[in-house]
Protein backbone atom coordinates (compact mmCIF):
# COMPACT_ATOMS: atom_id res chain seq x y z
CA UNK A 1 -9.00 119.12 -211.90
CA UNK A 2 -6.42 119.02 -208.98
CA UNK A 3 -9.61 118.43 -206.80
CA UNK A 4 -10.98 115.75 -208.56
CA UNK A 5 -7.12 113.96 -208.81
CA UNK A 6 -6.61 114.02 -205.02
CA UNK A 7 -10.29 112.79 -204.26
CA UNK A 8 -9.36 110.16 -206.57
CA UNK A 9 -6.56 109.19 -204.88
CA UNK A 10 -8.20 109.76 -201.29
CA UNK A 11 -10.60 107.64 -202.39
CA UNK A 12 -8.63 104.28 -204.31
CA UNK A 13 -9.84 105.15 -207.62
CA UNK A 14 -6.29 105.91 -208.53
CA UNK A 15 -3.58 103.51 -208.11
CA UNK A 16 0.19 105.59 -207.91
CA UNK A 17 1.58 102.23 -207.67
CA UNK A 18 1.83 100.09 -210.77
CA UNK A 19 1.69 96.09 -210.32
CA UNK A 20 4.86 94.00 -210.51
CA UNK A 21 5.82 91.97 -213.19
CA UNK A 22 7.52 88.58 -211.76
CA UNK A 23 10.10 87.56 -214.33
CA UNK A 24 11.18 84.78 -212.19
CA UNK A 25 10.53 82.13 -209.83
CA UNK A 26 11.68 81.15 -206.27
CA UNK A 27 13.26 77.99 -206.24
CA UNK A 28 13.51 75.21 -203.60
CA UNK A 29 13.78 71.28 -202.91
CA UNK A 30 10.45 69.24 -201.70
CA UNK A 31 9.97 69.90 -197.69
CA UNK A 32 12.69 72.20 -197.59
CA UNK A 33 11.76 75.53 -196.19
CA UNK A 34 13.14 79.11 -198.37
CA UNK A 35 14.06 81.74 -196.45
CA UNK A 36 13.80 85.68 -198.11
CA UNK A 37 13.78 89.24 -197.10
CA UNK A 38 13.17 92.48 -199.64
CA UNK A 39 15.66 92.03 -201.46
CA UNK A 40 15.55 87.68 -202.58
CA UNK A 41 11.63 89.43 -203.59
CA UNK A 42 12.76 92.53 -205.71
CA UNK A 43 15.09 90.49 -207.40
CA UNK A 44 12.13 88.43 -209.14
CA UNK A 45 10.02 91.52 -209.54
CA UNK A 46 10.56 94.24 -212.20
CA UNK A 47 8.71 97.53 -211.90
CA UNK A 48 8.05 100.67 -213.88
CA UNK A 49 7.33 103.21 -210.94
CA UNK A 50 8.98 103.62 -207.66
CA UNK A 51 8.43 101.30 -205.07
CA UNK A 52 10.12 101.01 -201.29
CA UNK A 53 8.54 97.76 -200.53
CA UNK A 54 5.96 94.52 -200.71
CA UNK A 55 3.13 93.53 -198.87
CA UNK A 56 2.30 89.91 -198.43
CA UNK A 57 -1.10 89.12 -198.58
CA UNK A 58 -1.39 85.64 -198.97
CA UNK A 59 0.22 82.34 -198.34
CA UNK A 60 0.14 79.66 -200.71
CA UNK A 61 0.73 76.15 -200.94
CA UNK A 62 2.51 76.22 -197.48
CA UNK A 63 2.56 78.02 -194.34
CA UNK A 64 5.02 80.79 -193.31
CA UNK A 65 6.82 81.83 -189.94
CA UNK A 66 8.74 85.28 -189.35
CA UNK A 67 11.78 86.38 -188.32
CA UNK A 68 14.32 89.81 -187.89
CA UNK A 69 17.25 87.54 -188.98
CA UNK A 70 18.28 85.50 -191.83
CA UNK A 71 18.75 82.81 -189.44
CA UNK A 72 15.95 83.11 -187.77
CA UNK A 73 14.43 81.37 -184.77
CA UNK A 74 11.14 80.69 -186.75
CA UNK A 75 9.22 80.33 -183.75
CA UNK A 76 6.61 83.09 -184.98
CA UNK A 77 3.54 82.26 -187.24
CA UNK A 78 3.53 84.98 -189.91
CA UNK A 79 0.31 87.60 -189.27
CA UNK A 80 -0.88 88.61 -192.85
CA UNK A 81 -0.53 91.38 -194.60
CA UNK A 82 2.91 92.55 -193.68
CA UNK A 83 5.42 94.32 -195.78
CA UNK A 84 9.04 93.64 -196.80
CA UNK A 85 10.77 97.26 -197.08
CA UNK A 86 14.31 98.32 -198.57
CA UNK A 87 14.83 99.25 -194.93
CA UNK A 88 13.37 96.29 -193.20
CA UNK A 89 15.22 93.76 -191.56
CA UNK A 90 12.37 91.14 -191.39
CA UNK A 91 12.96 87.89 -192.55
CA UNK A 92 10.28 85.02 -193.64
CA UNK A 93 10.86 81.76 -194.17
CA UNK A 94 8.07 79.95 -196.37
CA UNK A 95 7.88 75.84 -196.21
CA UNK A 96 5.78 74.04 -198.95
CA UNK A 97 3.01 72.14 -197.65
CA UNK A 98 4.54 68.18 -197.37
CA UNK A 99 5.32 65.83 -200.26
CA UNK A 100 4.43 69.03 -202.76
CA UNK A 101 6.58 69.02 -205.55
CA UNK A 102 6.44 70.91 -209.21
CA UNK A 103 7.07 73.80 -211.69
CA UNK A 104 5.28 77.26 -211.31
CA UNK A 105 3.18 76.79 -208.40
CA UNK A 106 1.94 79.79 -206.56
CA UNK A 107 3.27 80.71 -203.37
CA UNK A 108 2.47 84.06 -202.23
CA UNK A 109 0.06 87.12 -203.42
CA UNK A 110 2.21 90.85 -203.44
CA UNK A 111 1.44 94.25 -203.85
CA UNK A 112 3.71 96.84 -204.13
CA UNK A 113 4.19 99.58 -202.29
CA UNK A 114 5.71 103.50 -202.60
CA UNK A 115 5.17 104.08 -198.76
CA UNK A 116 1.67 105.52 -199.32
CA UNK A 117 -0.18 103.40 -201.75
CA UNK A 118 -0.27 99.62 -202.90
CA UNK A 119 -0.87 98.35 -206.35
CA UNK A 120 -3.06 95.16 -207.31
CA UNK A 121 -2.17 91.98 -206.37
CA UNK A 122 0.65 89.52 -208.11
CA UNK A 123 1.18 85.93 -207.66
CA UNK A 124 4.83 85.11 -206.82
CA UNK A 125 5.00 81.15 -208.15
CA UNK A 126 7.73 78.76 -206.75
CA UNK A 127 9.48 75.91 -208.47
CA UNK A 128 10.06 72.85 -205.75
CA UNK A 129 12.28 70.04 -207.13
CA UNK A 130 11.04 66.55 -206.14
CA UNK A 131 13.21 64.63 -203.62
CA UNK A 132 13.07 61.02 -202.73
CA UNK A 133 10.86 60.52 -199.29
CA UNK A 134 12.34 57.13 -197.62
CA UNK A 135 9.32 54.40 -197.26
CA UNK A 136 8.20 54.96 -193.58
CA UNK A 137 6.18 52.45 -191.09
CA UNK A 138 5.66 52.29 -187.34
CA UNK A 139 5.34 49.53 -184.98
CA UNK A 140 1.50 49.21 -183.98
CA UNK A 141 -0.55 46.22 -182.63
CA UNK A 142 -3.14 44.31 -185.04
CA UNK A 143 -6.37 45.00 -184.97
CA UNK A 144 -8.62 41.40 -184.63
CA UNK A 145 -11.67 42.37 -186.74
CA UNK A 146 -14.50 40.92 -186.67
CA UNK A 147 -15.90 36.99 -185.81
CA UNK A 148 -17.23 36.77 -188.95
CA UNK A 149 -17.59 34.35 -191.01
CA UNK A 150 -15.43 34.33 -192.13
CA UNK A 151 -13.16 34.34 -188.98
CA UNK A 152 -9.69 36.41 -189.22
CA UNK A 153 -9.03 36.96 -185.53
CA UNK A 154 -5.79 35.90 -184.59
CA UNK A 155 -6.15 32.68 -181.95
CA UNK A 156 -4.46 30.44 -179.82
CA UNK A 157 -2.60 27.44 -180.83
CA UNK A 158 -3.48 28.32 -184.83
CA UNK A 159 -1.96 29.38 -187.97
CA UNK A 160 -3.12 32.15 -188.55
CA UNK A 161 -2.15 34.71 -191.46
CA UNK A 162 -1.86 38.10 -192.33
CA UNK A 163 -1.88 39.72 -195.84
CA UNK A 164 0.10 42.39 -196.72
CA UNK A 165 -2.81 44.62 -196.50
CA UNK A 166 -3.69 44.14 -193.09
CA UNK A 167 0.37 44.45 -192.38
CA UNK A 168 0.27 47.90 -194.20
CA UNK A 169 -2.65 49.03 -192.51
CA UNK A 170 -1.22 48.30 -189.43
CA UNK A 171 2.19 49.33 -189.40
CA UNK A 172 1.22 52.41 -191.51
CA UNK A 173 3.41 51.58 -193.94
CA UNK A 174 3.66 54.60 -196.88
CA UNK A 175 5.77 55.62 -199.44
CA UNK A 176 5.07 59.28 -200.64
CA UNK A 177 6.69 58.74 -204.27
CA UNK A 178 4.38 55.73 -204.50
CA UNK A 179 7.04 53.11 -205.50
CA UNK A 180 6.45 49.69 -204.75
CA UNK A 181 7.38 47.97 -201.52
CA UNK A 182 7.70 44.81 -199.88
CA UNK A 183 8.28 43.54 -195.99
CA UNK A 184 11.52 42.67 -194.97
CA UNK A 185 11.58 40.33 -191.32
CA UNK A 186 14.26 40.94 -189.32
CA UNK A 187 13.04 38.61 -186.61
CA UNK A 188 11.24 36.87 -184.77
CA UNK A 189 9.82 37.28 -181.30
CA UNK A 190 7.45 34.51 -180.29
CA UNK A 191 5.81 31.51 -181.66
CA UNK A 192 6.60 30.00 -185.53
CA UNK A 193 6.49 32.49 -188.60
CA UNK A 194 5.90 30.39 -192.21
CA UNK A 195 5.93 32.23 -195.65
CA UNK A 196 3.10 32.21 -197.79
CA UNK A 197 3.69 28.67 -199.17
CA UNK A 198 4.50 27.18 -195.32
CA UNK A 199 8.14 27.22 -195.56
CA UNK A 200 9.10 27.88 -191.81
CA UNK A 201 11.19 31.16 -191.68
CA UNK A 202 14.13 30.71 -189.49
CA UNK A 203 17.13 33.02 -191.25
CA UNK A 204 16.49 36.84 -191.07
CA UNK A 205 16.48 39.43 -192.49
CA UNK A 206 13.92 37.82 -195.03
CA UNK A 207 12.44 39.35 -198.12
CA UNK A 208 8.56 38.64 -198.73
CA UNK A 209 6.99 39.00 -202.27
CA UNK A 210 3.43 39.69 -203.48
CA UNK A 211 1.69 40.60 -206.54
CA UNK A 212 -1.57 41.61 -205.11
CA UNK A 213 -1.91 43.48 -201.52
CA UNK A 214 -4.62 40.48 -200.63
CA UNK A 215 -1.82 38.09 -200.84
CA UNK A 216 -1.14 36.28 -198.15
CA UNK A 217 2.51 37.75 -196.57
CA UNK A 218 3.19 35.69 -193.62
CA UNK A 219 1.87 32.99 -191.40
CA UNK A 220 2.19 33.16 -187.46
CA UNK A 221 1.69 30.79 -185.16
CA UNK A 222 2.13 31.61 -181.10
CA UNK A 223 3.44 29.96 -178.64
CA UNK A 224 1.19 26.52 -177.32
CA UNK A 225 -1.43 27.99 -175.14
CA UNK A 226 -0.45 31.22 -175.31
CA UNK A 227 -3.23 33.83 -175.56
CA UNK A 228 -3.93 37.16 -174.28
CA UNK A 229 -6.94 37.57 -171.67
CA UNK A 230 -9.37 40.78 -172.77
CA UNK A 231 -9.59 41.54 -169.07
CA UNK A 232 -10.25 42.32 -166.32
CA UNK A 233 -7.30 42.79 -166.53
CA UNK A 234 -6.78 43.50 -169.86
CA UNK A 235 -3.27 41.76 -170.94
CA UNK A 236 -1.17 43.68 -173.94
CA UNK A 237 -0.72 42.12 -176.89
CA UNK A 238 2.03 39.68 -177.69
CA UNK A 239 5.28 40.60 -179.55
CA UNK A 240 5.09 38.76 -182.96
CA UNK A 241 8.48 39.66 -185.08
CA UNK A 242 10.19 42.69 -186.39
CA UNK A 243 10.31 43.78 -189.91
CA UNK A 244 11.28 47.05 -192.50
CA UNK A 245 9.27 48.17 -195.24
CA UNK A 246 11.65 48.01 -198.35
CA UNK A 247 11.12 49.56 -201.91
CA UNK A 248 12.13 47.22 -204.70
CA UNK A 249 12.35 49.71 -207.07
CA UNK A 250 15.51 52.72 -207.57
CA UNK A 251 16.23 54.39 -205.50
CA UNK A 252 15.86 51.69 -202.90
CA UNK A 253 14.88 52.71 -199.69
CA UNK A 254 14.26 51.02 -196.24
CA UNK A 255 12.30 52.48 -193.18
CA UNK A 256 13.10 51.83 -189.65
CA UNK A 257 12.71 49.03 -188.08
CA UNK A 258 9.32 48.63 -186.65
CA UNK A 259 7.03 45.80 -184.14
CA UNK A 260 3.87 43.93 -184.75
CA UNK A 261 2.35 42.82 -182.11
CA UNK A 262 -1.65 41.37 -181.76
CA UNK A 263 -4.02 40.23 -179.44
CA UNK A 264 -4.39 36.21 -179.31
CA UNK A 265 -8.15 34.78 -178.95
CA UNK A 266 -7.80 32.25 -175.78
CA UNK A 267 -9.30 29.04 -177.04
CA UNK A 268 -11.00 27.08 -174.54
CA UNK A 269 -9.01 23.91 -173.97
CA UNK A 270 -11.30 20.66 -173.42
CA UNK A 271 -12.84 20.29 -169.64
CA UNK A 272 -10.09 18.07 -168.05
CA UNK A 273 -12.69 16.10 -166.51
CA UNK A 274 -12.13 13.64 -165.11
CA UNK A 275 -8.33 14.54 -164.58
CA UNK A 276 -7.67 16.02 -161.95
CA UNK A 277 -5.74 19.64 -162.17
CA UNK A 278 -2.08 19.55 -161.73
CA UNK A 279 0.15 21.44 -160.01
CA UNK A 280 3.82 20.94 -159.70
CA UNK A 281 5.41 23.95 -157.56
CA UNK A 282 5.13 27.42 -157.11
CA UNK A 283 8.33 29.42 -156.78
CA UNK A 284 9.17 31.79 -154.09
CA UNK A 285 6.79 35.22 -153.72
CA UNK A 286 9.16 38.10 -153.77
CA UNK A 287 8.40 40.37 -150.59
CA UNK A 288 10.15 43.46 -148.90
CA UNK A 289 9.93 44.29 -145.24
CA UNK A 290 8.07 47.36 -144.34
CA UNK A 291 5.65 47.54 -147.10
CA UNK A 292 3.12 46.37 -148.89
CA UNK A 293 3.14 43.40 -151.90
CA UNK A 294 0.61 42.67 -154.03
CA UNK A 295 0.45 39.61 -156.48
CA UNK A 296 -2.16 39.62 -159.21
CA UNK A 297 -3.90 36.44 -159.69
CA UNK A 298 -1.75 36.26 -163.57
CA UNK A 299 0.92 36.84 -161.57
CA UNK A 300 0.71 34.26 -159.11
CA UNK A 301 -0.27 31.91 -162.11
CA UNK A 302 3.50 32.48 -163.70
CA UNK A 303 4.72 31.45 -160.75
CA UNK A 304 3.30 28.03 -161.21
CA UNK A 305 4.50 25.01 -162.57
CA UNK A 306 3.29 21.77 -164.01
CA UNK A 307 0.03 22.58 -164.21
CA UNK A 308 -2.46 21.83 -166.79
CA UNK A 309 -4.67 24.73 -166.36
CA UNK A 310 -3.65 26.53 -169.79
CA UNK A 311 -6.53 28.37 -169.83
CA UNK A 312 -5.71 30.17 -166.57
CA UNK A 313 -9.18 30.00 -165.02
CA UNK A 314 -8.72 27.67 -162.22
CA UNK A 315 -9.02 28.78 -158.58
CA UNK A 316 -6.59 29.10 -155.93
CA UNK A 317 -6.58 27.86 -152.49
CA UNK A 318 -3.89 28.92 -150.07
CA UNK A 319 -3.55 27.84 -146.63
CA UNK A 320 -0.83 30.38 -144.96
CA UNK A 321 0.52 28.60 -141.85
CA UNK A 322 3.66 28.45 -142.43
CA UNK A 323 5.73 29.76 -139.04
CA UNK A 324 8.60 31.74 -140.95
CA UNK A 325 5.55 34.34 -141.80
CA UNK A 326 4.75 34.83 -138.29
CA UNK A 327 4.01 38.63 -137.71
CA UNK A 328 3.07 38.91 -141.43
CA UNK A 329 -0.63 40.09 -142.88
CA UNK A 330 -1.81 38.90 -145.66
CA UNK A 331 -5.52 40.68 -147.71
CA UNK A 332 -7.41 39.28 -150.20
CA UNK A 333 -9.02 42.17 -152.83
CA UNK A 334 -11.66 41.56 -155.50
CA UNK A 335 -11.49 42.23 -159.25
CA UNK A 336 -12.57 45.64 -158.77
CA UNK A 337 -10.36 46.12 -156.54
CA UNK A 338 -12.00 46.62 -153.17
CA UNK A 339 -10.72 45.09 -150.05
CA UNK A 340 -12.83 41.68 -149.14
CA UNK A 341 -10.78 40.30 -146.34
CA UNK A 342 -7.48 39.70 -144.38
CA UNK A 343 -5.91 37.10 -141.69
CA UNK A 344 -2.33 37.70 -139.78
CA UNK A 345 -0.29 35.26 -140.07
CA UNK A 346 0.33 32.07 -139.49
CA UNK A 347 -3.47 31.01 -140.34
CA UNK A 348 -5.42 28.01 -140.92
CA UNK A 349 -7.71 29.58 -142.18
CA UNK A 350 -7.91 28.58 -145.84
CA UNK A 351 -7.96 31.87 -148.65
CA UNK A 352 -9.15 31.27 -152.27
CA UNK A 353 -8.42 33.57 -154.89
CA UNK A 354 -10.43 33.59 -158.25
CA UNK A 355 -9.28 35.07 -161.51
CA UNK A 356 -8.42 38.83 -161.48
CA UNK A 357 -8.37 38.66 -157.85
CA UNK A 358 -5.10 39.94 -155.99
CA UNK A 359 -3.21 39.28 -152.44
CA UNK A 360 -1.49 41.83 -150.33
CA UNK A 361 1.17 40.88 -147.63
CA UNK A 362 2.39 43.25 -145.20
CA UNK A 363 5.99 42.06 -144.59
CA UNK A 364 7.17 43.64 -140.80
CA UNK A 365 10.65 45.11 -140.47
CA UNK A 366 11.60 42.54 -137.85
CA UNK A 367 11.36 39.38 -140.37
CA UNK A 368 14.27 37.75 -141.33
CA UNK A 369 15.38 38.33 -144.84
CA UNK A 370 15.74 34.68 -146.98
CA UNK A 371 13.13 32.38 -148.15
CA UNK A 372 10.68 31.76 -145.29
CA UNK A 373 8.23 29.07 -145.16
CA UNK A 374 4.53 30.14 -145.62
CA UNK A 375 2.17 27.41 -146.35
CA UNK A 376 0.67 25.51 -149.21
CA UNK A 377 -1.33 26.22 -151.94
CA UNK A 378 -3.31 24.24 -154.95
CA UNK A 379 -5.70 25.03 -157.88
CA UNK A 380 -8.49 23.50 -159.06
CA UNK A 381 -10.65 24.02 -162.45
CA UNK A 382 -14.34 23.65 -162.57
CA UNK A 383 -15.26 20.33 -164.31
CA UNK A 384 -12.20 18.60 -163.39
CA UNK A 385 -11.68 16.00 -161.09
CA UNK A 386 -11.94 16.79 -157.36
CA UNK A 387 -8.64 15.60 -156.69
CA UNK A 388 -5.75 18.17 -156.58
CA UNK A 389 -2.26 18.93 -155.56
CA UNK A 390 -1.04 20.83 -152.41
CA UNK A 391 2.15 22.27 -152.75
CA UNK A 392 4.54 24.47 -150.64
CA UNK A 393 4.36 28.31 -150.57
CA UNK A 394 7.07 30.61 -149.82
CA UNK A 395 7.66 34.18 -149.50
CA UNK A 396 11.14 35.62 -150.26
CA UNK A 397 11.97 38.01 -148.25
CA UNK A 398 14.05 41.42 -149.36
CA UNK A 399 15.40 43.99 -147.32
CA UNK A 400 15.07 46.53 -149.86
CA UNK A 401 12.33 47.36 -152.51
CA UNK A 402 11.90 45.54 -155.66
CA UNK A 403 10.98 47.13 -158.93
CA UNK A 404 7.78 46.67 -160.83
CA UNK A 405 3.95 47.44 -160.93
CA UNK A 406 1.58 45.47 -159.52
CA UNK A 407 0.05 44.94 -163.27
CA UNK A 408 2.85 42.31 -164.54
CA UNK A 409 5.25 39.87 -162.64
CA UNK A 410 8.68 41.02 -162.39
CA UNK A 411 11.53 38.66 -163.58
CA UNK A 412 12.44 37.27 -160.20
CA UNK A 413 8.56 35.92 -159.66
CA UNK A 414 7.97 39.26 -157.16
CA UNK A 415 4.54 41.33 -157.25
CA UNK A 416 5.31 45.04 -157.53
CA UNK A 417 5.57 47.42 -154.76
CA UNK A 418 2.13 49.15 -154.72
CA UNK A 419 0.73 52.14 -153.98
CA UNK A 420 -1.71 50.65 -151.48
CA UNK A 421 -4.33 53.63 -151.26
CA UNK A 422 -7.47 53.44 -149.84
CA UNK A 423 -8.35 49.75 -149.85
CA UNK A 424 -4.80 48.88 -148.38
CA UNK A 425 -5.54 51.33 -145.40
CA UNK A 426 -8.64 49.47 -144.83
CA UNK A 427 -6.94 46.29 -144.86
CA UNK A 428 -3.97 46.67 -142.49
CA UNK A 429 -7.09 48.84 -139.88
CA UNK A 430 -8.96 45.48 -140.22
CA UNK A 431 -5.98 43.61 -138.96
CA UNK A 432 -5.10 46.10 -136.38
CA UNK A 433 -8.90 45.47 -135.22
CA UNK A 434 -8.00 41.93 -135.26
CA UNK A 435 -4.81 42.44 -133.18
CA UNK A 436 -6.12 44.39 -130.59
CA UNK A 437 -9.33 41.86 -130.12
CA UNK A 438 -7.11 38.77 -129.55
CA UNK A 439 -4.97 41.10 -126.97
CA UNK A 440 -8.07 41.99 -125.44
CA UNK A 441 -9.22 38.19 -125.36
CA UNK A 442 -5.89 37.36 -123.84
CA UNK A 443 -6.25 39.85 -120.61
């Protein structure tokens, strides 16, 4: 009989272990994480037979990290199975999974141990008290869907609408307790905003209401003429207003405060045929001695004013004589990029610059700093009348560099300094080539 005992034993068919009964349950608050050792677990066990520890087998409803102190770190992902002992000194701390609230849900599988054997498995439930998540949302641009019909995108020079749907979508608005909300604007950025029923909105912060999420919740109209060009290059989206999301139900809560912004569809103004395009000035280029500038065709088009090319498709012409630029260089490169030509300055040699083209001027050290004199400069759309407007270009010049990329005009009218690579290195070899011919010519 002894024989038979011990190969039962040997072989499992004996358990010298008896299961725990759990005669309680761990208790803790929605996302909050519950930290135990041996002793929090033998406290909601009771056992008939002797036992020095538990193994964990299983993790429930959550994930669990591990530790040698009460207070952790929890940097350390718990490995399963591992036992809790009456001489241990590990620690684990189990979070729920997120938003998980409720009575008796199971958290971990146990067996316990005598130091030899383990008994079957027991579920260890947890009780998680339900705590009020704050309504959330993050700034995020619109999405234009679509052309339709019927056509949603957001355009130019329109009022145009967006329901509190599309608003949710987009700013990821969410409340985990699933109360109802509404959007609070707390300003406004650009262009006109106009509740549902056209009243303009000009006071903030302002409560909107709905009763279905297809409802309209605000109209938006931008700025005239104001759109945003798909590229190349590809412009970011325009600042709209601010806003919360706000519960209107107890307990009331309000998330940060978050950014819409969207694309705007250009809308082809009418051929100005036969006007002529205008052009009233163009303020100073921003340049710093000893390096390279370059200015972006948008960027040289916010320098402009009085024109009536809203659009922003018309050419420029640019005819750098100007003597204050003497010693200058000045490249033209293509929308891709590459380098297509340059002339050292003073020219007369007229250079035209098409959209998403770019200039380069190399500014030498010995140039005096101040607004020099560089030329003229016009633009002309296709379809309008031949006629256009010279006006005077000038480059001011800085001793020191200026901030900014060479993506976006900077606020005093400057191109960015750029990193010229390999097209830049091209250009300023072509005009040493062109240098060292017209010395040559000279001898």
């Amino acid at each position: 009989m002894r024989i038979i005992a011990l190969l039962f034993v040997l072989t499992g068919w004996m358990q010298a272990v008896v299961a725990p009964t759990v005669t309680a349950d761990f208790t803790t608050n929605e996302d909050e994480a519950l930290v135990f050792g041996f002793a929090e677990l033998d406290a909601l066990c009771t056992i008939d037979a002797a036992r020095t520890g538990y193994r964990i087998t299983t993790i429930i409803n959550g994930s669990a990290t591990i530790a040698s102190s009460a207070s952790g770190p929890w940097s350390t992902p718990i490995s399963l199975p591992v036992t809790l002992t009456n001489s241990s000194t590990q620690w684990i701390r189990y979070l729920p999974n997120a938003n998980v609230f409720g009575n008796n849900l199971p958290s971990l599988l146990i067996e316990a141990t005598d130091g030899s054997s383990f008994s079957s498995a027991t579920v260890v439930n947890i009780d998680i008290t339900s705590i009020d998540d704050p309504i959330a949302a993050e700034s995020h641009a619109f999405v234009q869907p679509g052309p339709g019909p019927p056509d949603y995108r957001i355009r130019e020079d329109n009022v145009n609408t967006w329901t509190f749907q599309q608003l949710r979508d987009t700013l990821l608005i969410h409340d985990a307790e699933g109360q109802p909300w509404t959007l609070r604007i707390t300003g406004k950025v650009n262009g006109t905003l106009k509740t549902a029923g056209d009243v303009e909105i000009t006071s903030f912060p302002t409560d909107l209401t709905f009763t279905a999420l297809g409802d309209v919740a605000v109209k938006w109209q931008p700025p005239a003429d104001v759109f945003t060009k798909t590229g190349p290059p590809v412009e970011p989206a325009l600042v709209a207003f601010t806003a919360r999301a706000v519960t209107t139900t107890a307990p009331i809560t309000t998330s940060s405060e978050v950014t819409l912004t969207t694309p705007v569809l250009g809308i082809a103004d009418p051929v100005l045929a036969p006007t002529a395009t205008t052009l009233g000035a163009i303020a100073p280029l921003v340049v710093t001695r000893g390096t390279t500038t370059t200015f972006t065709y948008e960027q040289l088009h916010a320098l402009c004013s009085g024109t009536n090319d809203v659009d922003r498709v018309g050419a420029f012409s640019f005819i750098f004589n100007g003597s204050g630029v003497a010693g200058c260089m000045v490249g033209q490169f293509n929308a891709a990029g590459t380098f297509v030509t340059s002339q050292p300055l003073p020219t007369i040699v007229p250079m035209s610059l098409a959209e998403g083209e770019s200039l380069q001027f190399v500014v030498p050290d010995s140039l005096a700093t101040g607004i020099r004199s560089a030329g003229t400069g016009s633009i002309w759309v296709t379809g309008s009348a031949l006629s256009y407007t010279w006006v005077a270009v000038s480059l001011d010049v800085r001793a020191g560099p200026i901030s900014g990329g060479s993506d976006s005009s900077s606020a005093d009218g400057g191109g960015g300094g750029c990193g010229a690579g390999t097209a830049v290195i091209g250009f300023l070899l072509l005009g040493l080539s062109l240098s060292l011919r017209r010395w040559n010519q000279r001898l």
